[in-house]
Protein backbone atom coordinates (compact mmCIF):
# COMPACT_ATOMS: atom_id res chain seq x y z
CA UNK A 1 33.27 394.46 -41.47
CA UNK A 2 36.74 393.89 -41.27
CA UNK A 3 38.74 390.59 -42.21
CA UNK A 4 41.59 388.30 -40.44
CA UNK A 5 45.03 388.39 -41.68
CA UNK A 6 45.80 384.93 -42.41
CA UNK A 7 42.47 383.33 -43.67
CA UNK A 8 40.20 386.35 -44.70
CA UNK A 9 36.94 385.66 -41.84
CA UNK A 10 35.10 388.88 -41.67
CA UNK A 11 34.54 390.46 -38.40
CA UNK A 12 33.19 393.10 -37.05
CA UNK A 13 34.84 396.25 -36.70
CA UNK A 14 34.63 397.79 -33.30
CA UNK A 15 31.63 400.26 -34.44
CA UNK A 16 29.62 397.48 -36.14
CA UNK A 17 25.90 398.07 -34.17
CA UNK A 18 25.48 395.45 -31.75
CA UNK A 19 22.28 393.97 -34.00
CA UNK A 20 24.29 392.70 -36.27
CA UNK A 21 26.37 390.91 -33.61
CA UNK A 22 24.65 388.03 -34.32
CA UNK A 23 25.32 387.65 -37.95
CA UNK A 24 29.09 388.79 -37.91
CA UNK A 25 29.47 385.74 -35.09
CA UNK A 26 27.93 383.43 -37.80
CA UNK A 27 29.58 384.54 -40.64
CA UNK A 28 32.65 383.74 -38.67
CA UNK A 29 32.18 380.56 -37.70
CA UNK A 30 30.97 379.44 -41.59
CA UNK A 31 34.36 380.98 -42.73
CA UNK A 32 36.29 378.58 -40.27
CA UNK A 33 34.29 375.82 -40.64
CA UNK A 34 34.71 376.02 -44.59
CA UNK A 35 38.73 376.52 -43.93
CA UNK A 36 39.16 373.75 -41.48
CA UNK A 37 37.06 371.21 -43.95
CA UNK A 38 38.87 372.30 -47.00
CA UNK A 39 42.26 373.44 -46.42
CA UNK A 40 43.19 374.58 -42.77
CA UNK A 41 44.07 371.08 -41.72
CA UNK A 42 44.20 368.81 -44.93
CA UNK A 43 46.75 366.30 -45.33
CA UNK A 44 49.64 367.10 -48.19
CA UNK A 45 51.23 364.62 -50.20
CA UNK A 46 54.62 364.64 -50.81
CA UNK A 47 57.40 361.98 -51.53
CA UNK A 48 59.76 361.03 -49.52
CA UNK A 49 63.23 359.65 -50.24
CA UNK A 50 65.31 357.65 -48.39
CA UNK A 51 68.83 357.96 -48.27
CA UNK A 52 71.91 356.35 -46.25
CA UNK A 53 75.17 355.07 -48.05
CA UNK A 54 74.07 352.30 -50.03
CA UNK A 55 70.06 352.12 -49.41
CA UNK A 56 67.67 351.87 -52.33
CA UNK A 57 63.63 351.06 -52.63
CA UNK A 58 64.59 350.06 -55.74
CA UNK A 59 61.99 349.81 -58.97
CA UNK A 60 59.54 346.62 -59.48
CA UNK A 61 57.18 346.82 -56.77
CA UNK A 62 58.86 349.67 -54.71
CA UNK A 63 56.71 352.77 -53.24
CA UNK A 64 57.12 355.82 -51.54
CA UNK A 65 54.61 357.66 -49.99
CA UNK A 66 54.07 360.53 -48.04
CA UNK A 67 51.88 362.74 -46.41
CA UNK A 68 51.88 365.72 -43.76
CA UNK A 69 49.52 368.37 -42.66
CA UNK A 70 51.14 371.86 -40.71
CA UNK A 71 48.91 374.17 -38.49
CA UNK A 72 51.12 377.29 -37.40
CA UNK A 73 54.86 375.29 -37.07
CA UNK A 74 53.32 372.20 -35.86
CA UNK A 75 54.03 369.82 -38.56
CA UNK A 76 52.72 365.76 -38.69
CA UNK A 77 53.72 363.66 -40.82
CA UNK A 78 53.42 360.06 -41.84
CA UNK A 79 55.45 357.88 -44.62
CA UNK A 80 55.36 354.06 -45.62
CA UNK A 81 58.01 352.87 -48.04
CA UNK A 82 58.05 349.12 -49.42
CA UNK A 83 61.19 347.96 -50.92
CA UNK A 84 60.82 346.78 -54.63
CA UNK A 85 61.37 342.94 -56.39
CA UNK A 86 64.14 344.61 -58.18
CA UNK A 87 66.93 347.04 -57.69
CA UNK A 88 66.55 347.36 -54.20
CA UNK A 89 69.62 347.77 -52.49
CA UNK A 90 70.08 347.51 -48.20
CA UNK A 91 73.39 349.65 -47.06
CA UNK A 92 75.91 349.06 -44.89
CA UNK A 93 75.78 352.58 -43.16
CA UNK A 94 72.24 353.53 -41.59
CA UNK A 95 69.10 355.00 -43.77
CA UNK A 96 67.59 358.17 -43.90
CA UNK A 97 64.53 359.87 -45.07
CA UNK A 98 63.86 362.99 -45.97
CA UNK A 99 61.26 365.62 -44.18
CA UNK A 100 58.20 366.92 -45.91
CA UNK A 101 58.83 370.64 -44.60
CA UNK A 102 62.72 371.53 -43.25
CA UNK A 103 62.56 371.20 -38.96
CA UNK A 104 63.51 374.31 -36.38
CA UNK A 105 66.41 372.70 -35.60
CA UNK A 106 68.03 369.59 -34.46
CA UNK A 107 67.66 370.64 -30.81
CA UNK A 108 63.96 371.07 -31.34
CA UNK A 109 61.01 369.13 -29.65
CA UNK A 110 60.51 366.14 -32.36
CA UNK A 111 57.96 362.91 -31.67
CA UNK A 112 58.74 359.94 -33.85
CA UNK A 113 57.70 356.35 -33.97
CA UNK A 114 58.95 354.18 -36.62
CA UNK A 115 57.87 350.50 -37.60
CA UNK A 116 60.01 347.87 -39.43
CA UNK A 117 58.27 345.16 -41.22
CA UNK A 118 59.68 342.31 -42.34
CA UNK A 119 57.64 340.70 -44.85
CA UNK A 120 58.76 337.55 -44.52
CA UNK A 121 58.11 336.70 -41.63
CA UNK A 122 55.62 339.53 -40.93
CA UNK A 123 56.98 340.81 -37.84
CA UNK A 124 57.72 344.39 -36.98
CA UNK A 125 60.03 345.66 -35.05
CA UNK A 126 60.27 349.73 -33.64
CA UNK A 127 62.90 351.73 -33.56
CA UNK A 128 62.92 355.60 -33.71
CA UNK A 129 64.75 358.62 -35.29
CA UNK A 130 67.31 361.52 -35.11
CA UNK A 131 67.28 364.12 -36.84
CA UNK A 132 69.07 367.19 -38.86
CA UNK A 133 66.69 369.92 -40.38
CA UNK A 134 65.76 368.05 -43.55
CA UNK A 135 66.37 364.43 -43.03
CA UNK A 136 65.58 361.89 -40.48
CA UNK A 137 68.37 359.11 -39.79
CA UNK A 138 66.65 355.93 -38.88
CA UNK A 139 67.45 353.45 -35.56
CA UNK A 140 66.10 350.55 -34.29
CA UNK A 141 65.26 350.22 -30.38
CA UNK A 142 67.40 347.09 -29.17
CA UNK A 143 66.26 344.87 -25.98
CA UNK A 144 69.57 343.16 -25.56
CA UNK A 145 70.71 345.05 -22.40
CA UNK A 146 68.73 346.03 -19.22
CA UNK A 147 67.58 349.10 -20.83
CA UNK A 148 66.14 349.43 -24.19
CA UNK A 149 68.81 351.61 -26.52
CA UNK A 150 69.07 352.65 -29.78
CA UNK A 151 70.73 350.85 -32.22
CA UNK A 152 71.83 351.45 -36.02
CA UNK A 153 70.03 350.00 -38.55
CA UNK A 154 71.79 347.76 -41.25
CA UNK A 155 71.60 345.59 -44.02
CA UNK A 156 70.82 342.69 -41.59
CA UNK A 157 69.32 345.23 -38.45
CA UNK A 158 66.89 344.96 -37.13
CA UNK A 159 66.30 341.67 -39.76
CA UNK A 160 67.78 340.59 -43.03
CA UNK A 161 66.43 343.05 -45.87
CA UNK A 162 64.17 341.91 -49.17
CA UNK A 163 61.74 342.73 -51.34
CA UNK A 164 58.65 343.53 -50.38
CA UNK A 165 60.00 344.51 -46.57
CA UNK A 166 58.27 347.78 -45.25
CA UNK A 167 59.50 351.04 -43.16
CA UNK A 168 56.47 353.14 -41.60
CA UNK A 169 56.88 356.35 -40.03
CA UNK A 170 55.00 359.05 -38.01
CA UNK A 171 56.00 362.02 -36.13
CA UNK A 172 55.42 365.57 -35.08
CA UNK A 173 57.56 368.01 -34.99
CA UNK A 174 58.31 372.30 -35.25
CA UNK A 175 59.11 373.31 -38.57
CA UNK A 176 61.95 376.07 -39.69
């Protein structure tokens, strides 16, 4: 018996006798089905951190959480951060977050939704992202023209920020 390159499966070397066929064909299939349930395709956790001039979760209250799973350069991803009681601060410029695992490149194929939540009032509103290898810079999708745009968001876009207000994000894209 032989074994696969990436994951270890055995099977069967070209002059493995054809009664064991059956076997080798089982063997196989236990191996993935054991790497696929434990590993292959399990969600990571990582943390990650927004950024922007001036934005902040803050402490009190405030979370960041992460998680992302990769099968070859395929990479998904979601995050949901909640801005803390205290020490949360909402920029002027517009937010970013940061990647679990760095991107191709900006020009490659990238699938992001993004909800805002406004705690408040407990609306949401979408918006979407661009992106740089390692960071994601955060918009809001505006209705005030005849076509839906994107539009930067701010301290008081796409609503006035507080405590307790949410960002939720989930893409795919092709990692480096």
């Amino acid at each position: 018996m032989a074994t696969t390159t990436n994951n270890g499966w055995e099977t069967p070397d070209d002059t493995d006798l054809v009664k064991d066929g059956a076997l080798a064909m089982r063997t196989l299939g236990q191996d993935i089905d054991t790497s696929v349930g434990t590993g292959l395709l399990a969600w990571q956790s990582y943390t990650p951190t927004l950024g922007g001039t001036g934005w902040s979760l803050g402490t009190t209250g405030a979370s960041s959480i992460g998680q992302y799973v990769q099968l070859g350069k395929t990479v998904h991803f979601s995050i949901r951060m909640v801005f803390g009681t205290s020490g949360a601060t909402f920029g002027a410029g517009r937010p970013s977050v940061t990647l679990p695992i760095n991107a191709a490149s900006s020009s490659a194929d990238f699938i992001v939704d993004i909800a805002y939540n406004d705690s408040g009032s407990n609306l949401r509103y979408q918006g979407t992202a661009d992106y740089a290898t390692s960071v994601l810079d955060l918009f809001v999708w505006n209705a005030a023209s005849t076509y839906v745009v994107t539009a930067g968001v701010t301290s008081s876009v796409p609503m006035t920020w507080a405590a307790s207000d949410a960002i939720f994000i989930s893409g795919t894209y092709e990692a480096a």
